[in-house]
N, C-alpha and C. Protein backbone atom coordinates (compact mmCIF):
# COMPACT_ATOMS: atom_id res chain seq x y z
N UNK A 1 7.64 27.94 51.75
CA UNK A 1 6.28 27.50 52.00
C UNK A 1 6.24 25.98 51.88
N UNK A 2 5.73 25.23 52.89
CA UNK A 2 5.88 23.78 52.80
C UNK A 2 4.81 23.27 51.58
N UNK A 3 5.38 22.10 51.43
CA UNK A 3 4.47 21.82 49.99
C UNK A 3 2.90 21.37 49.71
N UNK A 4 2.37 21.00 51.10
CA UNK A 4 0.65 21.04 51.10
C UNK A 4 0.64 21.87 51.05
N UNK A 5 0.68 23.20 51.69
CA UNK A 5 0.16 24.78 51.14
C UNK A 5 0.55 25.45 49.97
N UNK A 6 1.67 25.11 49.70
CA UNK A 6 1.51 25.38 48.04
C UNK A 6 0.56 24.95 46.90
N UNK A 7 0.90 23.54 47.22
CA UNK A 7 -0.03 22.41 46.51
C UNK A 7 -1.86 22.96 46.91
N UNK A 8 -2.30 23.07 48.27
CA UNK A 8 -3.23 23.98 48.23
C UNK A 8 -3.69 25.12 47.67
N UNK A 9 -2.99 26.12 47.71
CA UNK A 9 -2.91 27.14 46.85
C UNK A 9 -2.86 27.02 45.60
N UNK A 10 -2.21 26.51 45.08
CA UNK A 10 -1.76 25.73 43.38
C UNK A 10 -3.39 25.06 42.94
N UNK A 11 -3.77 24.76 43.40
CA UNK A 11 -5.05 23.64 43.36
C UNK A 11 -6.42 24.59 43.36
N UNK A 12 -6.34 25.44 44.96
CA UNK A 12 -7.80 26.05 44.96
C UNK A 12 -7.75 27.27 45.06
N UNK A 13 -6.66 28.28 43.78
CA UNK A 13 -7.24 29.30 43.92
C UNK A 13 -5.74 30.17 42.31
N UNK A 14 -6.23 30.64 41.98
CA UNK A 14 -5.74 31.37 40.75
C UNK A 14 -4.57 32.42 41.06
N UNK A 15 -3.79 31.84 42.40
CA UNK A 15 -2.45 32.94 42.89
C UNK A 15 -1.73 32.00 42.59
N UNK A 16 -0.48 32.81 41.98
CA UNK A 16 0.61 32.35 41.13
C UNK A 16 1.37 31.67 42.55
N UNK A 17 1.65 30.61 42.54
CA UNK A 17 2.33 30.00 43.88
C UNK A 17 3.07 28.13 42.47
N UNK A 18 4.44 28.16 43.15
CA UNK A 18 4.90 26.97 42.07
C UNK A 18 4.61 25.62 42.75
N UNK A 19 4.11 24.70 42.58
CA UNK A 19 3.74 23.76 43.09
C UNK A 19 4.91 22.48 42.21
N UNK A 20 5.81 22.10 43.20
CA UNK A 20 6.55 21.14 42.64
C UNK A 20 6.38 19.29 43.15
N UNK A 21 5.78 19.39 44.33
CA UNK A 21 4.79 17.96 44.57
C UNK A 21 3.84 17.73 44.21
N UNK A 22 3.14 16.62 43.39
CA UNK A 22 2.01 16.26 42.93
C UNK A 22 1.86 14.65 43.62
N UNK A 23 2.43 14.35 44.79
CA UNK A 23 2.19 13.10 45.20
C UNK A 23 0.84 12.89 46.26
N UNK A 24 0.31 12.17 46.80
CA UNK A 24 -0.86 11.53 47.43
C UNK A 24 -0.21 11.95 49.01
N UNK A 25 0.51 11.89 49.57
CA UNK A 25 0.80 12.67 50.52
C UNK A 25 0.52 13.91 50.71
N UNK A 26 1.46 15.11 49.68
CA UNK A 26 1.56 16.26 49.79
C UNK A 26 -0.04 16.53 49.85
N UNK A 27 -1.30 15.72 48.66
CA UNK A 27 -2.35 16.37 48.46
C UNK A 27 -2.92 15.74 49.72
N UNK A 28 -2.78 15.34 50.62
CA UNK A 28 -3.15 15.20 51.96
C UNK A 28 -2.81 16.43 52.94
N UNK A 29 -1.36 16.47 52.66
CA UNK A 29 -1.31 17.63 53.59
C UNK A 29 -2.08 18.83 52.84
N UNK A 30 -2.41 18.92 51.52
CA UNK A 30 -2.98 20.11 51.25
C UNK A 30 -4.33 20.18 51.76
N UNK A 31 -4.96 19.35 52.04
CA UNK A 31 -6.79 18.95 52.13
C UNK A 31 -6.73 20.07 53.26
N UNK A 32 -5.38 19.59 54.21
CA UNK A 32 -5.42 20.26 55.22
C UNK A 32 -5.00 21.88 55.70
N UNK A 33 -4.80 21.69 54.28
CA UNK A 33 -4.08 23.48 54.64
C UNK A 33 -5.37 24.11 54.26
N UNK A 34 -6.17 23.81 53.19
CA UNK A 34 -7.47 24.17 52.10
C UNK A 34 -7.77 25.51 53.30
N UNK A 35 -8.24 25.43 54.26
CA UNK A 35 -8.61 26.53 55.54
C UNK A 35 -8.23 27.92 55.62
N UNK A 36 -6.66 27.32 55.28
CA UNK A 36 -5.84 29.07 54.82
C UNK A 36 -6.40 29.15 54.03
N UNK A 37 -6.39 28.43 52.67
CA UNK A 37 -6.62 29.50 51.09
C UNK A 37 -7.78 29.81 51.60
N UNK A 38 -8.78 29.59 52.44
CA UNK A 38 -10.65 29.67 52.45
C UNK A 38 -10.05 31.30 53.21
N UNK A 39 -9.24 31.05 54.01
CA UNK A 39 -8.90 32.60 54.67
C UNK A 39 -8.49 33.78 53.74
N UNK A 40 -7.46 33.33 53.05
CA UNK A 40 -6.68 34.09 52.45
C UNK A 40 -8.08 34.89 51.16
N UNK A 41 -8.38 33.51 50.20
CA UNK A 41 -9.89 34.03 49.34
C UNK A 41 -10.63 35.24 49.92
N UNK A 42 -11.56 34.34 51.08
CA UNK A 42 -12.30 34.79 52.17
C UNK A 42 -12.08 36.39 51.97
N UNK A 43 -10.47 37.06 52.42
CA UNK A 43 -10.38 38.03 53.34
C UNK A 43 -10.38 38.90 51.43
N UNK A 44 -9.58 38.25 50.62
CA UNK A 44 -9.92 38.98 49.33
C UNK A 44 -11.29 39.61 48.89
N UNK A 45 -12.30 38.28 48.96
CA UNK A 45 -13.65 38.59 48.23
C UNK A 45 -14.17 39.47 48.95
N UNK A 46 -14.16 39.52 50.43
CA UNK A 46 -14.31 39.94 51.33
C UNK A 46 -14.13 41.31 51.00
N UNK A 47 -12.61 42.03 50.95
CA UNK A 47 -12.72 43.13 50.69
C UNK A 47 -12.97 44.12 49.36
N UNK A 48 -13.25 43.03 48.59
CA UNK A 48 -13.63 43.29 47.00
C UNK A 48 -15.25 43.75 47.29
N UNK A 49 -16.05 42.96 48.16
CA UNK A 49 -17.29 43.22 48.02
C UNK A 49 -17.61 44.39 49.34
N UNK A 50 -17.49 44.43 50.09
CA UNK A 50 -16.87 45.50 51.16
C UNK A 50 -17.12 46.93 50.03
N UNK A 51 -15.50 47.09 49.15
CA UNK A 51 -15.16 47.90 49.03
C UNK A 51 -16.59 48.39 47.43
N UNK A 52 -17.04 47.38 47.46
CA UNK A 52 -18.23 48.00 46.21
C UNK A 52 -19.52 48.10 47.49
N UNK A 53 -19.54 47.43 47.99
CA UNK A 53 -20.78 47.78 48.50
C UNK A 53 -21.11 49.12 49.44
N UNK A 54 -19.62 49.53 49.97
CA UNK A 54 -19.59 50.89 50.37
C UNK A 54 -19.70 52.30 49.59
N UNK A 55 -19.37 52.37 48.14
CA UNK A 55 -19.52 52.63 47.21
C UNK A 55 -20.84 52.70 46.53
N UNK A 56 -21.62 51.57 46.17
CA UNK A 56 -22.43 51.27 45.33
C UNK A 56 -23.82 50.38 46.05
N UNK A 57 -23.68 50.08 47.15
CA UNK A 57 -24.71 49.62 47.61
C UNK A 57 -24.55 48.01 48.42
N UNK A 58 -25.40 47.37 48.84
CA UNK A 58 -25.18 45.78 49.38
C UNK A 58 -25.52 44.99 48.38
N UNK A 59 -26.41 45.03 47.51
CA UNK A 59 -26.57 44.19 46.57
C UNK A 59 -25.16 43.91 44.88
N UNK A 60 -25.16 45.51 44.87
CA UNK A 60 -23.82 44.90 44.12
C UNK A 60 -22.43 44.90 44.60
N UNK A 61 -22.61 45.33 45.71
CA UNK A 61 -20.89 44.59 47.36
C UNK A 61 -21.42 42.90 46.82
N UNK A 62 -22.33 42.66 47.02
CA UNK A 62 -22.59 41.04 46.79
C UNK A 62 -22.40 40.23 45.47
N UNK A 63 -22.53 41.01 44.35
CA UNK A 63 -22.17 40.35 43.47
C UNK A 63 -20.44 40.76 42.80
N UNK A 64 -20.08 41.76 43.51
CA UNK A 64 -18.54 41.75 43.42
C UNK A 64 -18.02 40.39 44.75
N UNK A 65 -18.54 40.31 45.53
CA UNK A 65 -17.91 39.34 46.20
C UNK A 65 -18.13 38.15 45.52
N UNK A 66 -19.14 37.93 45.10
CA UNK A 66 -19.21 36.39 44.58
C UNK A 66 -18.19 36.20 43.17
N UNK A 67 -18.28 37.16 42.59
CA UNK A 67 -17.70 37.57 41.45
C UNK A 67 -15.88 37.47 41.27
N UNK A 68 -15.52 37.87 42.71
CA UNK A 68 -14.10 37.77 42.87
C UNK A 68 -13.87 36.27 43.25
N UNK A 69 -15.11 35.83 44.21
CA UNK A 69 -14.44 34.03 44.54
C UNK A 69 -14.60 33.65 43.65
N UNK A 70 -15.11 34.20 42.84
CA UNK A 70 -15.73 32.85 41.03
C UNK A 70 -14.02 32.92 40.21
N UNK A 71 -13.69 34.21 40.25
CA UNK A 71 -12.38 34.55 39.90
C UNK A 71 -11.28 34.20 40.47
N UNK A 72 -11.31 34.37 41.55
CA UNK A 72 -10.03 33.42 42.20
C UNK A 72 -9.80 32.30 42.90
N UNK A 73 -10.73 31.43 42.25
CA UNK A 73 -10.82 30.24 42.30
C UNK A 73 -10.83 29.15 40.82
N UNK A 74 -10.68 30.28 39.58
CA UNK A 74 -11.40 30.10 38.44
C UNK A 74 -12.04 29.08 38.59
N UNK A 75 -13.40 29.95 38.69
CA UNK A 75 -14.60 28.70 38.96
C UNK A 75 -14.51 27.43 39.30
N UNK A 76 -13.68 27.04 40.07
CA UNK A 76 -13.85 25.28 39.92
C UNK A 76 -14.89 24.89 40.76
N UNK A 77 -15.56 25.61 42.04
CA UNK A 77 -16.57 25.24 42.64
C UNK A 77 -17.57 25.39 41.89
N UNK A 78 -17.66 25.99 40.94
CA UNK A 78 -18.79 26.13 39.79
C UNK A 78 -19.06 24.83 38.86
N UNK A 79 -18.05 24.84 38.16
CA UNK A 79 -17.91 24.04 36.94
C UNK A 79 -18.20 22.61 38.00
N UNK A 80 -17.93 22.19 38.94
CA UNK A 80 -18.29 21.07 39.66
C UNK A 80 -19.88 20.79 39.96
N UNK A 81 -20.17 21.96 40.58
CA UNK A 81 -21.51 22.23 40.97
C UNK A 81 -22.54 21.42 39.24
N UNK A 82 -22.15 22.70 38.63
CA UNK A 82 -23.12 22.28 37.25
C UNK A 82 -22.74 20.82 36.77
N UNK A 83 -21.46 20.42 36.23
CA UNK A 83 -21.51 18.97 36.09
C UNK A 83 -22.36 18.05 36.81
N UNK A 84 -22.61 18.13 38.55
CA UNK A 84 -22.96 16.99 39.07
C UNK A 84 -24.75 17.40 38.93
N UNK A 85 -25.19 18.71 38.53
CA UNK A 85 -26.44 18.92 38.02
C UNK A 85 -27.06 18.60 36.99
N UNK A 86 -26.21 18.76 35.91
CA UNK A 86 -26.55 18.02 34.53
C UNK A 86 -26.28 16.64 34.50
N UNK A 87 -25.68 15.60 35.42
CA UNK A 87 -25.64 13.95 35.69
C UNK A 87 -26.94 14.05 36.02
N UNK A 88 -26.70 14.39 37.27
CA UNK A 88 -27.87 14.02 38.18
C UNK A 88 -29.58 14.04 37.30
N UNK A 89 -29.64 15.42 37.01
CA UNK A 89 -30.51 15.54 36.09
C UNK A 89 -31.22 15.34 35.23
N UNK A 90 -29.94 14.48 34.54
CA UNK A 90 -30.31 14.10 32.94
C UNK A 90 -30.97 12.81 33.58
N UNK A 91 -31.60 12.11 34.43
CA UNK A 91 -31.94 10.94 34.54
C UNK A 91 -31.67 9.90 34.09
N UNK A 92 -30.39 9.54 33.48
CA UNK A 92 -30.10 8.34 33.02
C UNK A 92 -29.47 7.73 33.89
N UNK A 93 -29.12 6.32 33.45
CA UNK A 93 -28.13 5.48 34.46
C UNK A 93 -26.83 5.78 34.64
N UNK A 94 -26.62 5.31 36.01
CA UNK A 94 -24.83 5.90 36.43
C UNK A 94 -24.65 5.68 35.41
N UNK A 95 -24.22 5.49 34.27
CA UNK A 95 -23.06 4.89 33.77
C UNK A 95 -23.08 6.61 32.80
N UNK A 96 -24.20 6.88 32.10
CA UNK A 96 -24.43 7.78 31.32
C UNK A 96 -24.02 8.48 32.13
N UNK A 97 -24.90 9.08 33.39
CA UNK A 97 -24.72 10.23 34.07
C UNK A 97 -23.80 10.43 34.44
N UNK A 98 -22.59 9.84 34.76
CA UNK A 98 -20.76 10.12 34.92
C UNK A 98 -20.45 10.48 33.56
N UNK A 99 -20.53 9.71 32.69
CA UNK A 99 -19.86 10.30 31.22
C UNK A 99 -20.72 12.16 30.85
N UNK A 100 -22.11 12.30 31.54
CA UNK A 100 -22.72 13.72 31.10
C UNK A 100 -21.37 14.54 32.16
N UNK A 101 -21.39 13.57 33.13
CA UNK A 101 -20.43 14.83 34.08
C UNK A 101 -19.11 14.94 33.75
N UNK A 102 -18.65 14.03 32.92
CA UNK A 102 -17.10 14.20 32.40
C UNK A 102 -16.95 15.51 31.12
N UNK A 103 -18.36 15.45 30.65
CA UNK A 103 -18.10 16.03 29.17
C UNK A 103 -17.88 17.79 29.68
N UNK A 104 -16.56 18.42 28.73
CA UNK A 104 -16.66 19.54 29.31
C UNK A 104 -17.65 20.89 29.11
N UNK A 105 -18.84 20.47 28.00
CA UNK A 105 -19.73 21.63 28.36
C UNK A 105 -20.65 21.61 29.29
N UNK A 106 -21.57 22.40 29.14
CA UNK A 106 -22.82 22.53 30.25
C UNK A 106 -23.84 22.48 29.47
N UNK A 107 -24.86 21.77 30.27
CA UNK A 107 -26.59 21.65 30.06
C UNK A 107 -27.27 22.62 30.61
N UNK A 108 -28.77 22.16 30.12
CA UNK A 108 -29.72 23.34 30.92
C UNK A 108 -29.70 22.72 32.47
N UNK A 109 -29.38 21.66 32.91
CA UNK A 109 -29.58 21.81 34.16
C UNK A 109 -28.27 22.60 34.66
N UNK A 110 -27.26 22.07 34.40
CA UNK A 110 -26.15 23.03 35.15
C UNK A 110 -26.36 24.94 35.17
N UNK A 111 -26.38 25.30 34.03
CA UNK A 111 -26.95 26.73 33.75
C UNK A 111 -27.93 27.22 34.79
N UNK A 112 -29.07 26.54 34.82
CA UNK A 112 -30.54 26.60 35.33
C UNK A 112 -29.91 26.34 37.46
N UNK A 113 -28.69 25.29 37.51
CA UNK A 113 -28.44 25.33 39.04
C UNK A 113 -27.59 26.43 39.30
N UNK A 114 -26.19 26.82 38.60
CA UNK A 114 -25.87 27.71 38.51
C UNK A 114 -26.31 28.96 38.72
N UNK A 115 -27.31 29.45 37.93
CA UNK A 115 -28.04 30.37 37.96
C UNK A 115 -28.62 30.88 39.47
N UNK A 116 -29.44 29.52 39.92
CA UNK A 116 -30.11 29.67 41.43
C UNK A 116 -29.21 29.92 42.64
N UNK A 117 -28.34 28.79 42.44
CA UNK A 117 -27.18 29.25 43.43
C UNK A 117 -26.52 30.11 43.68
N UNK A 118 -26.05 31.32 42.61
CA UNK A 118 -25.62 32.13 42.93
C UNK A 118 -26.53 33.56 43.10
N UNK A 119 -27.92 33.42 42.87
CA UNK A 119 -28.14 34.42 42.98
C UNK A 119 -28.77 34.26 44.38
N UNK A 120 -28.91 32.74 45.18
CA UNK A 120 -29.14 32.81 46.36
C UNK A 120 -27.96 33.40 47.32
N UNK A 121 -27.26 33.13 46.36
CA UNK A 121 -25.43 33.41 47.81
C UNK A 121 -25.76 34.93 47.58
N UNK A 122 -25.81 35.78 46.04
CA UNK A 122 -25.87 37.01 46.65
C UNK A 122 -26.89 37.70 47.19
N UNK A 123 -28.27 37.26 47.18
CA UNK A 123 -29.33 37.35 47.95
C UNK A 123 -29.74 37.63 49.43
N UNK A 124 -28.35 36.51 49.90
CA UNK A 124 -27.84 36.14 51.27
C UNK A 124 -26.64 37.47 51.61
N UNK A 125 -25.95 37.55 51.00
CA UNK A 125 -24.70 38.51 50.67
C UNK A 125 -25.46 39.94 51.17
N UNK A 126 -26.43 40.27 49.95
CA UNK A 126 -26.62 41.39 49.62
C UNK A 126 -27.51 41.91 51.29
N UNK A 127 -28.50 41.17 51.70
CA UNK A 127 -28.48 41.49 53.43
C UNK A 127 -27.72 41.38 54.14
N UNK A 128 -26.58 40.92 54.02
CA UNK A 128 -25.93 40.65 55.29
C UNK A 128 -24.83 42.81 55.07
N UNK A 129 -24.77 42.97 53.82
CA UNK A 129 -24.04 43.78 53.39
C UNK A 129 -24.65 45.17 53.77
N UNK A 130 -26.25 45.09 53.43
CA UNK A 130 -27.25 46.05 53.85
C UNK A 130 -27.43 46.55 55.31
N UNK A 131 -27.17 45.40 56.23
CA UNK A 131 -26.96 45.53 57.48
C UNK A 131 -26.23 46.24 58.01
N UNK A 132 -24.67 45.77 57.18
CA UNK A 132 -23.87 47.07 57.31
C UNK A 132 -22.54 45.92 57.14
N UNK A 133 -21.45 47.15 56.66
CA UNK A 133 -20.26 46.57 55.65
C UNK A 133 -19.92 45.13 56.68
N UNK A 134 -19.23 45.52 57.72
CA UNK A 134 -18.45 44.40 59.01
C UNK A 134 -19.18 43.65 59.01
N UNK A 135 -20.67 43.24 58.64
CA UNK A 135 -21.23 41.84 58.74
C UNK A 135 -21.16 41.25 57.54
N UNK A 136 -21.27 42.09 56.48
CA UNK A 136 -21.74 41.55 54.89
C UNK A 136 -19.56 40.80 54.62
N UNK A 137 -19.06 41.50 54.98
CA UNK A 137 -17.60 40.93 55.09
C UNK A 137 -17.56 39.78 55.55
N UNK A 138 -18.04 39.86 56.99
CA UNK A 138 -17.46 38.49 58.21
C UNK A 138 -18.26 37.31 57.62
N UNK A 139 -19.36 37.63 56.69
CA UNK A 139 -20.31 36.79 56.16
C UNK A 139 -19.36 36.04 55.20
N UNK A 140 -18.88 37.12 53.97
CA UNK A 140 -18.08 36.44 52.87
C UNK A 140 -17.16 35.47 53.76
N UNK A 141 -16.24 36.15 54.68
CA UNK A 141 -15.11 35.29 55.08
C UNK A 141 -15.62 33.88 55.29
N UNK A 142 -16.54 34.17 56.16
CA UNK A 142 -17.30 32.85 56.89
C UNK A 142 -17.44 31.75 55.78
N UNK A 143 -18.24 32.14 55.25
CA UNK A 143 -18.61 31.41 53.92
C UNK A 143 -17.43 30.70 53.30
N UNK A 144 -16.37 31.17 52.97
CA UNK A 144 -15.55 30.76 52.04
C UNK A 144 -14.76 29.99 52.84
N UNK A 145 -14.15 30.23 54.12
CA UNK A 145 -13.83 29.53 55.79
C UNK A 145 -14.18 28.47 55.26
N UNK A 146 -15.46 28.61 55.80
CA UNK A 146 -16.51 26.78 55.86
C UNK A 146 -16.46 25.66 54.95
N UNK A 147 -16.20 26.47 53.64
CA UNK A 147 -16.35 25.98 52.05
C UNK A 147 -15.23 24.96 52.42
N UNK A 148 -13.69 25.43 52.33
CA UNK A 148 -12.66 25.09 52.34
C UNK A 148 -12.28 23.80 53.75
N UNK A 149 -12.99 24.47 54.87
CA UNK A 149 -12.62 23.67 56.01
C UNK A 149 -13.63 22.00 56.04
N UNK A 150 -14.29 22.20 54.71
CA UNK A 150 -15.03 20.64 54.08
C UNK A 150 -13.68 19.75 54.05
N UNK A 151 -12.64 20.52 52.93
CA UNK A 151 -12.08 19.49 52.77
C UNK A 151 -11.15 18.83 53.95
N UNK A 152 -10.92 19.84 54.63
CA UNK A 152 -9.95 19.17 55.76
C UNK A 152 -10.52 18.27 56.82
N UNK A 153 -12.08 18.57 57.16
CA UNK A 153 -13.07 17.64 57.81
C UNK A 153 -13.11 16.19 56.88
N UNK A 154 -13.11 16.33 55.41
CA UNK A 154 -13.48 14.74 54.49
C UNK A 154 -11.90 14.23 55.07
């Protein structure tokens, strides 16, 4: 496996893959691989929430899907999300509000964005799932696709 997609993998997502480049190149070529792991995730959460929501309904197919990207990603789109909520939030000056976003716990704003955001994704999830399994899927994939294909667009 060439070493941006490892280094991708290694980076955005909790599959055991050995990452032996850590240089400014390789994490270039990884920005660009980011698309697969959004596939590879994608087709996981995808069938994690699929396989509950056929089972158990669209609303909790939706929170097993969100539930598996939170997991195999260990949260880092999370823990990002809430940091730049509790800066932003806390209304103080840059200078404070970078050091609120360095510190590693969470505030009520991160909690309180956290909270909204995900129960909008499964909100979104949980119709697309209700509709019927092949959309509430192509939805997850999509989603996690798009997420990932940010970084290769920055």
């Amino acid at each position: 496996m060439p070493d941006g997609l490892r280094f991708a993998f290694g980076t955005l997502s909790v599959l055991p893959v050995r990452v032996d480049r850590w240089d400014r190149p390789t994490a270039g070529r990884a920005m660009l691989a980011a698309p697969v792991v959004g596939v590879v995730l994608g087709l996981l959460a995808a069938g994690a929430g699929t396989l509950v929501a056929w089972r158990a309904g669209g609303l909790l197919g939706a929170v097993a899907a969100i539930g598996a990207l939170a997991a195999l990603t260990r949260g880092l789109h999370l823990d990002g999300l809430a940091d730049v909520a509790d800066g932003l939030g806390s209304g103080r000056p840059a200078e404070d509000a970078l050091r609120i976003m360095k510190q590693s716990d969470i505030g009520p704003f991160g909690v309180l964005t956290l909270l909204l955001v995900m129960l909008g994704q499964i909100a979104a999830l949980a119709g697309q799932f209700d509709s019927s399994l092949g959309r509430g899927a192509l939805a997850v994939l999509t989603a996690v696709l798009a997420g990932r294909c940010a970084l290769a667009w920055g």
